[in-house]
Structure formats: structure tokens, C-alpha cells
N, C-alpha and C. Protein backbone atom coordinates (compact mmCIF):
# COMPACT_ATOMS: atom_id res chain seq x y z
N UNK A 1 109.17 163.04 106.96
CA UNK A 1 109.02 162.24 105.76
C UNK A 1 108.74 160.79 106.15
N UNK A 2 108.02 160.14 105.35
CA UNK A 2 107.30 158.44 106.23
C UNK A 2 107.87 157.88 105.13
N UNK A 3 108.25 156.86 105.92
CA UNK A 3 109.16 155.72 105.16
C UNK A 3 108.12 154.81 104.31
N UNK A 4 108.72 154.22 102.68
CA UNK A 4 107.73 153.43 102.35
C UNK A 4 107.95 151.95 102.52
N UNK A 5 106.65 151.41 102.86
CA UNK A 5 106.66 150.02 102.82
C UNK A 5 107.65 149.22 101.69
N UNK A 6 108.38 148.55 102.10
CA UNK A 6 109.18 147.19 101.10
C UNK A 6 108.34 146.70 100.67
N UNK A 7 107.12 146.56 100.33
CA UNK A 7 106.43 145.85 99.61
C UNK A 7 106.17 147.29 98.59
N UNK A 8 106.02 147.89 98.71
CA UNK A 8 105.18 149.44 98.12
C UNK A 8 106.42 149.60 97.02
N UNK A 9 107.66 149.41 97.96
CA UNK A 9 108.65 150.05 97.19
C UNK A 9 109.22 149.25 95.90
N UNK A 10 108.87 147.71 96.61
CA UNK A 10 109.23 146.91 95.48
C UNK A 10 108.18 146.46 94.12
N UNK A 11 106.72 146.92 94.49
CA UNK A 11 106.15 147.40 93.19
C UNK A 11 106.40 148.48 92.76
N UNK A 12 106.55 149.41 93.11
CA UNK A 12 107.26 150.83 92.62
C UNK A 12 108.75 150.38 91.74
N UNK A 13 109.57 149.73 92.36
CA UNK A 13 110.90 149.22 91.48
C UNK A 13 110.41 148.37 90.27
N UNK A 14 109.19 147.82 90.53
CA UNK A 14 108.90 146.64 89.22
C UNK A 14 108.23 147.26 88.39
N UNK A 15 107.39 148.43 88.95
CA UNK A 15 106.59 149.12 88.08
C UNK A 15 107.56 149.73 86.79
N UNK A 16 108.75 150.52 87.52
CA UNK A 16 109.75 151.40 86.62
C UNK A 16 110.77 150.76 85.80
N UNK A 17 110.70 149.39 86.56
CA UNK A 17 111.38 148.06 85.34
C UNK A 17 110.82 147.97 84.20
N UNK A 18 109.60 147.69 84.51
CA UNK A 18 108.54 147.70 83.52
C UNK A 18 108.64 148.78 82.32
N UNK A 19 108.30 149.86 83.21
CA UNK A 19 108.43 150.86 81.70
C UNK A 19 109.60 150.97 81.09
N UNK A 20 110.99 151.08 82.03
CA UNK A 20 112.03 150.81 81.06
C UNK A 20 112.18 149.81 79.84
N UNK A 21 111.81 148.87 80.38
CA UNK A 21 111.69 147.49 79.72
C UNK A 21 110.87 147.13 77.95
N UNK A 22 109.74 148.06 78.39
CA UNK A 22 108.49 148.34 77.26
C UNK A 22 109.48 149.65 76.44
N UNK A 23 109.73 150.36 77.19
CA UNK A 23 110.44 151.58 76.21
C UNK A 23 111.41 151.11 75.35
N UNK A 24 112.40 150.06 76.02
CA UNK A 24 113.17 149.15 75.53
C UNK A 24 112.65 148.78 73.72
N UNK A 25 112.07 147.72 74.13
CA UNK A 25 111.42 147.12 73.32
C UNK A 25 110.50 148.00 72.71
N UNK A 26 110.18 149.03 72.62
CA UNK A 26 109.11 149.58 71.58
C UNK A 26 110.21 150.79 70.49
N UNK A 27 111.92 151.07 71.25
CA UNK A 27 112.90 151.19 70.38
C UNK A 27 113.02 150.27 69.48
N UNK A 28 113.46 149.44 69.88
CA UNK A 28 113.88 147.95 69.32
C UNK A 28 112.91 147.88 67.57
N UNK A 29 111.64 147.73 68.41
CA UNK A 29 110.52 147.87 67.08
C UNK A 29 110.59 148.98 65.89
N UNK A 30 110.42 150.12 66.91
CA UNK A 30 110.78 151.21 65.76
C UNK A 30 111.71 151.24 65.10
N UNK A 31 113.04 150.61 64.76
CA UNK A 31 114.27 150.59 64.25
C UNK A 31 114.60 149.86 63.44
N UNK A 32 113.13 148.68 63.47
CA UNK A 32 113.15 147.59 62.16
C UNK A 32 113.31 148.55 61.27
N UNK A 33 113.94 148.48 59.99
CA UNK A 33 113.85 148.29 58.71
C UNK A 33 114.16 147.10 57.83
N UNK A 34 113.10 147.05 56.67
CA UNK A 34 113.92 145.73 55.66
C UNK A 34 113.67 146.45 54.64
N UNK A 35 114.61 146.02 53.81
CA UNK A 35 114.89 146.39 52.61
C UNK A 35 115.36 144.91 51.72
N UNK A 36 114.44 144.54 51.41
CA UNK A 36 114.58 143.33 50.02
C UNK A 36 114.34 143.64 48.90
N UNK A 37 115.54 143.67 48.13
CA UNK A 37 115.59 144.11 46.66
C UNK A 37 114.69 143.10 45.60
N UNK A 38 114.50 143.36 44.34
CA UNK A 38 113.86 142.97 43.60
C UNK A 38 115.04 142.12 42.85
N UNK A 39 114.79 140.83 42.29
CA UNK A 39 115.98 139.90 41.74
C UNK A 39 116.94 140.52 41.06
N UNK A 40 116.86 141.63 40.11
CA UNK A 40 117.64 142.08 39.55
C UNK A 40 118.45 143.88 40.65
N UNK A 41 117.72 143.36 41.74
CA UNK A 41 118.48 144.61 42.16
C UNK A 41 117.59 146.00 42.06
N UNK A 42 117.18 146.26 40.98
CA UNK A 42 116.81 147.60 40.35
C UNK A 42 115.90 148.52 41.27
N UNK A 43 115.04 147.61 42.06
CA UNK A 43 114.16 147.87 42.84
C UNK A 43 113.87 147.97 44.54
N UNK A 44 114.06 148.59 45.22
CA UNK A 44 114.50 148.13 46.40
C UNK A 44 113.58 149.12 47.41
N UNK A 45 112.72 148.61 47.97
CA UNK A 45 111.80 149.12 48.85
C UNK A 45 112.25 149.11 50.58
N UNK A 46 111.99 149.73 51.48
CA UNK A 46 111.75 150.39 52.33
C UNK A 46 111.11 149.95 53.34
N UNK A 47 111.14 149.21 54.25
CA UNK A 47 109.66 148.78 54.81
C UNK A 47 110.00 149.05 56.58
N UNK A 48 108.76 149.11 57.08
CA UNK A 48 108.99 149.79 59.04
C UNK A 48 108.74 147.99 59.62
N UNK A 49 108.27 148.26 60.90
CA UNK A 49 107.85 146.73 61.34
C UNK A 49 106.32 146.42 61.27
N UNK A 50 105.73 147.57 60.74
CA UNK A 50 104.30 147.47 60.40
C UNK A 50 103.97 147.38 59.23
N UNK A 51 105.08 147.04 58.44
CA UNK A 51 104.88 146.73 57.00
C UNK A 51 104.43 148.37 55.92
N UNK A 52 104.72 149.31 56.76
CA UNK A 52 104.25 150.95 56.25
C UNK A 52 105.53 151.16 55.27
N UNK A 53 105.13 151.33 53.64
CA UNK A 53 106.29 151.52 52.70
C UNK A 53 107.14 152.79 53.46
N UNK A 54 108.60 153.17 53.49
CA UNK A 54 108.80 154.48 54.33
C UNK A 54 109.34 154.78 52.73
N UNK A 55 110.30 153.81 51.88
CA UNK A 55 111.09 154.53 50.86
C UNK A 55 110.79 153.94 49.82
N UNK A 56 111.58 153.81 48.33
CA UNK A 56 111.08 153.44 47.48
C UNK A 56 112.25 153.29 46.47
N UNK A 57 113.36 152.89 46.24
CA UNK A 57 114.25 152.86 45.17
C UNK A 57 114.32 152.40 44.17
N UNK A 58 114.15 153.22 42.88
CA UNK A 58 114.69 152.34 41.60
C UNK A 58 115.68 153.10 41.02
N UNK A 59 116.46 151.84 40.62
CA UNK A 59 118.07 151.93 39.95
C UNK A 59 117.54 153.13 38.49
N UNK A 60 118.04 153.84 38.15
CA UNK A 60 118.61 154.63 36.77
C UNK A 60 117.96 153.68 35.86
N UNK A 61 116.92 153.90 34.65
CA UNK A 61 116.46 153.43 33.49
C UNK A 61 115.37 152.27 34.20
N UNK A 62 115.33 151.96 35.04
CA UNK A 62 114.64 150.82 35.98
C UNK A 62 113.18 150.72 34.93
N UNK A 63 112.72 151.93 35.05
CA UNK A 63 111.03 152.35 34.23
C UNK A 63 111.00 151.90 32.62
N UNK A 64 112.43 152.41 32.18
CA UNK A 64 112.56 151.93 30.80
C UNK A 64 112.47 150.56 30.31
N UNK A 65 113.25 149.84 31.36
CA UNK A 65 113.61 148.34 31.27
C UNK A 65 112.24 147.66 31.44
N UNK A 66 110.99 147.88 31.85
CA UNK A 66 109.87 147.17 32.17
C UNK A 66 108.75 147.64 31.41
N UNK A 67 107.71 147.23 31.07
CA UNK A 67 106.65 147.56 30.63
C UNK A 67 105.50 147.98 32.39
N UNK A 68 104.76 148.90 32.01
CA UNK A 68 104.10 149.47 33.35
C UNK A 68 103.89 147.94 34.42
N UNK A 69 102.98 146.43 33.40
CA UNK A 69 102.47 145.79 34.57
C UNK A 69 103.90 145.50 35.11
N UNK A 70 104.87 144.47 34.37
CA UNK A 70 105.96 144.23 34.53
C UNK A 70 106.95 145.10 36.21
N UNK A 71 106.51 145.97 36.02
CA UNK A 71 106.95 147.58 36.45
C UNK A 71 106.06 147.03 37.93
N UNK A 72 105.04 147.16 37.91
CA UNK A 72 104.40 147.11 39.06
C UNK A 72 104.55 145.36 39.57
N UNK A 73 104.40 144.88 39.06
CA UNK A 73 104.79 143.23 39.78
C UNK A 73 106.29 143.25 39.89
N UNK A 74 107.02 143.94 39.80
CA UNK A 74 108.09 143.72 40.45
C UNK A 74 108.59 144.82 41.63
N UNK A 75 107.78 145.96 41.53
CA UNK A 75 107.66 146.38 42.62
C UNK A 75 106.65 145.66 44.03
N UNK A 76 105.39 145.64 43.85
CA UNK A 76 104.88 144.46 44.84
C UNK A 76 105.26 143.40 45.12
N UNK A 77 105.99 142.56 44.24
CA UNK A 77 107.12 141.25 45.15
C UNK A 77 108.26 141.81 45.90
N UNK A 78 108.62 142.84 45.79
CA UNK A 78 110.18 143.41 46.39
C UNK A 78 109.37 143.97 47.73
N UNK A 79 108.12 144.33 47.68
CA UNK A 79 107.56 144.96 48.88
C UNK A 79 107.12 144.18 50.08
N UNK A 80 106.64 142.90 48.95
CA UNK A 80 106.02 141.69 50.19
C UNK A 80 107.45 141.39 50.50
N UNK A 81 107.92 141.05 49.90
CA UNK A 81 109.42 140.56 50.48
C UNK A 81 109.70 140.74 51.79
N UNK A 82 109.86 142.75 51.61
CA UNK A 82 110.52 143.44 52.34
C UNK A 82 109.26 143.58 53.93
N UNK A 83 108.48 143.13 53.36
CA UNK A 83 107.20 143.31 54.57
C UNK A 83 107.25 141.98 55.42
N UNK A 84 107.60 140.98 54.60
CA UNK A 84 107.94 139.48 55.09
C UNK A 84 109.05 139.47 55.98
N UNK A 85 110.61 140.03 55.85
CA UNK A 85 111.43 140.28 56.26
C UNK A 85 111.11 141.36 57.60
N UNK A 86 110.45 142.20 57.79
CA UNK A 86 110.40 143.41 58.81
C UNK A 86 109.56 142.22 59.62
N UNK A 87 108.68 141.39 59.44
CA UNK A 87 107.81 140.94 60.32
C UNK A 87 108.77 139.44 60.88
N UNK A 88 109.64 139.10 60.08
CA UNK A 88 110.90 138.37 60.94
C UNK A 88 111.25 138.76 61.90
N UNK A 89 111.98 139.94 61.28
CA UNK A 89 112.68 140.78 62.56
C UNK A 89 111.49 140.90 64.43
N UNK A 90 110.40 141.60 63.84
CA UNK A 90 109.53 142.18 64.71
C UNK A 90 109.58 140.94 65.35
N UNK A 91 109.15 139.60 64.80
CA UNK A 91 109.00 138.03 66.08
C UNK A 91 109.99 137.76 66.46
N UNK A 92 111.10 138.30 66.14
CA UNK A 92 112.51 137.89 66.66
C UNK A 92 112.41 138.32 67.97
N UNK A 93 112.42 139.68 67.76
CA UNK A 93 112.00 140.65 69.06
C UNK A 93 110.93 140.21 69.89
N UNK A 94 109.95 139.83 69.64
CA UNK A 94 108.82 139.73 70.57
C UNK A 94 109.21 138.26 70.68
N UNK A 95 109.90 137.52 70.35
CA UNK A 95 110.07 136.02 70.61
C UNK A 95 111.20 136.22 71.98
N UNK A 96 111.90 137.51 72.27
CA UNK A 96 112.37 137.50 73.50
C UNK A 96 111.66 137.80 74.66
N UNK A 97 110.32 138.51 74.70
CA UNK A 97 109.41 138.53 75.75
C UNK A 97 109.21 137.76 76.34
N UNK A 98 108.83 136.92 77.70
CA UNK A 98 108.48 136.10 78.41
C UNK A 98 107.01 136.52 78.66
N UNK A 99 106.57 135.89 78.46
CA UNK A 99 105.16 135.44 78.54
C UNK A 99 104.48 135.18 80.26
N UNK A 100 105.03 134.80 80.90
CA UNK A 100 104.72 134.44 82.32
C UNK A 100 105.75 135.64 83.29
N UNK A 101 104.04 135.87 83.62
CA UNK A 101 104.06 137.19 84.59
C UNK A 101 105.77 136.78 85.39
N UNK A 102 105.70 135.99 86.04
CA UNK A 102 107.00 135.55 87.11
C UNK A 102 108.35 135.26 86.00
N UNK A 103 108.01 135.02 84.83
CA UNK A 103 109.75 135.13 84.10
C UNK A 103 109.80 136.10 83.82
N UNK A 104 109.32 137.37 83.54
CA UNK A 104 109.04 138.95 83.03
C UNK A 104 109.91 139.85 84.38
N UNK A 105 109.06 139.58 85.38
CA UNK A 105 109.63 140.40 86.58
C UNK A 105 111.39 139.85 86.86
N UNK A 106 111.46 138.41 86.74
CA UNK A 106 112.74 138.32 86.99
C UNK A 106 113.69 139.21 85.78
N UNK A 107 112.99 138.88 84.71
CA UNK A 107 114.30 139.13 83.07
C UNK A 107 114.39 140.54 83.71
N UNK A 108 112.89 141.62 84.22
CA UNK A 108 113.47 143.13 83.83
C UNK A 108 114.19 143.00 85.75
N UNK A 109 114.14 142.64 86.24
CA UNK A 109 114.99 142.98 87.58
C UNK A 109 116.41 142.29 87.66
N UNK A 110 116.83 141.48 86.77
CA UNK A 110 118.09 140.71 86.86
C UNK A 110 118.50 139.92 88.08
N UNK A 111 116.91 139.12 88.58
CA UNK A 111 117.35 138.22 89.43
C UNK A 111 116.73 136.87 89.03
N UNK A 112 117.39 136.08 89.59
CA UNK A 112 117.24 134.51 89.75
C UNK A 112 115.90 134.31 90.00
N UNK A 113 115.39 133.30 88.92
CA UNK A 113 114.01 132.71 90.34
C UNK A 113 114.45 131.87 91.14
């Protein structure tokens, strides 16, 4: 069996940092949800970190209480809301990435520069 180069091995260790690291973070993403209700509550949407509706809640009589447009503008403000809110979250997350190749390798290897 041939031994590998310390250099070989230590892109091989950064390589598998790496994907841990991305797997990391692409959990992280998938797990956004927001949910921003509509002022009165009644309405309460669902949203991923791509802004994709997943759910859709309205309170008991919700339909009664509104006239259709009424009905629909208060569902599309509860949605931007909730799409505004998921895309917080998502820069929160990507606001922890390091940007420079050399702070990246240190964050996923847990060493000092």
C-alpha cells in the first residue's frame, strides 16, 4: 500500500471539510420556514427559503369575514411578509459564509490563521 503525500492528503481533508460544510449549510437552508400572520391573525401562510408557498392557514369563518378582493389582499401581504421574513433568515445564514478562499478553509478545519 503507498503512502499519500501530506500535501494530497491535506486537500483530500479540505476537500471533505468542504462537503461537510456545504451539506451543513444547505440543511440549515432547507429548514427555513416563516410564517407571518396577517394583522388580524386569521391568515397565516407558510413560506420555504425560496419564497415557495408550502402551507396556507385560515382561521374558521376567515372567507366570511372578507369580501373575495379583501380576501385576496390579505392573503398576498401575509405572503410577502412571510417571503420577506424566510429571505432574512436565508442572509442570516449566508451572512456566516466567509467569502475569502483562506477564511473558509480555516472556519471548516478549526484552525487559526
Amino acid at each position: 500500500m503507498s503512502d499519500i503525500h501530506p500535501d494530497v492528503q491535506a486537500a483530500l481533508d479540505a476537500a471533505r471539510d468542504l462537503r461537510h460544510r456545504i451539506a451543513e449549510l444547505r440543511e440549515r437552508i432547507d429548514g427555513i420556514r416563516a410564517r407571518r400572520p396577517a394583522l388580524d391573525g386569521s391568515i397565516i401562510p407558510e413560506v420555504d427559503a425560496m419564497g415557495r408557498l408550502l402551507n396556507l392557514y385560515l382561521a374558521p369563518g376567515t372567507v366570511d369575514r372578507h369580501t373575495s378582493d379583501e380576501l385576496v389582499t390579505e392573503i398576498m401581504a401575509a405572503i410577502r411578509e412571510s417571503t420577506a421574513d424566510a429571505a432574512r433568515q436565508y442572509q442570516v445564514i449566508m451572512d456566516t459564509v466567509p467569502t475569502d478562499p483562506a477564511e473558509f478553509s480555516t472556519a471548516t478545519s478549526g484552525q487559526q490563521p
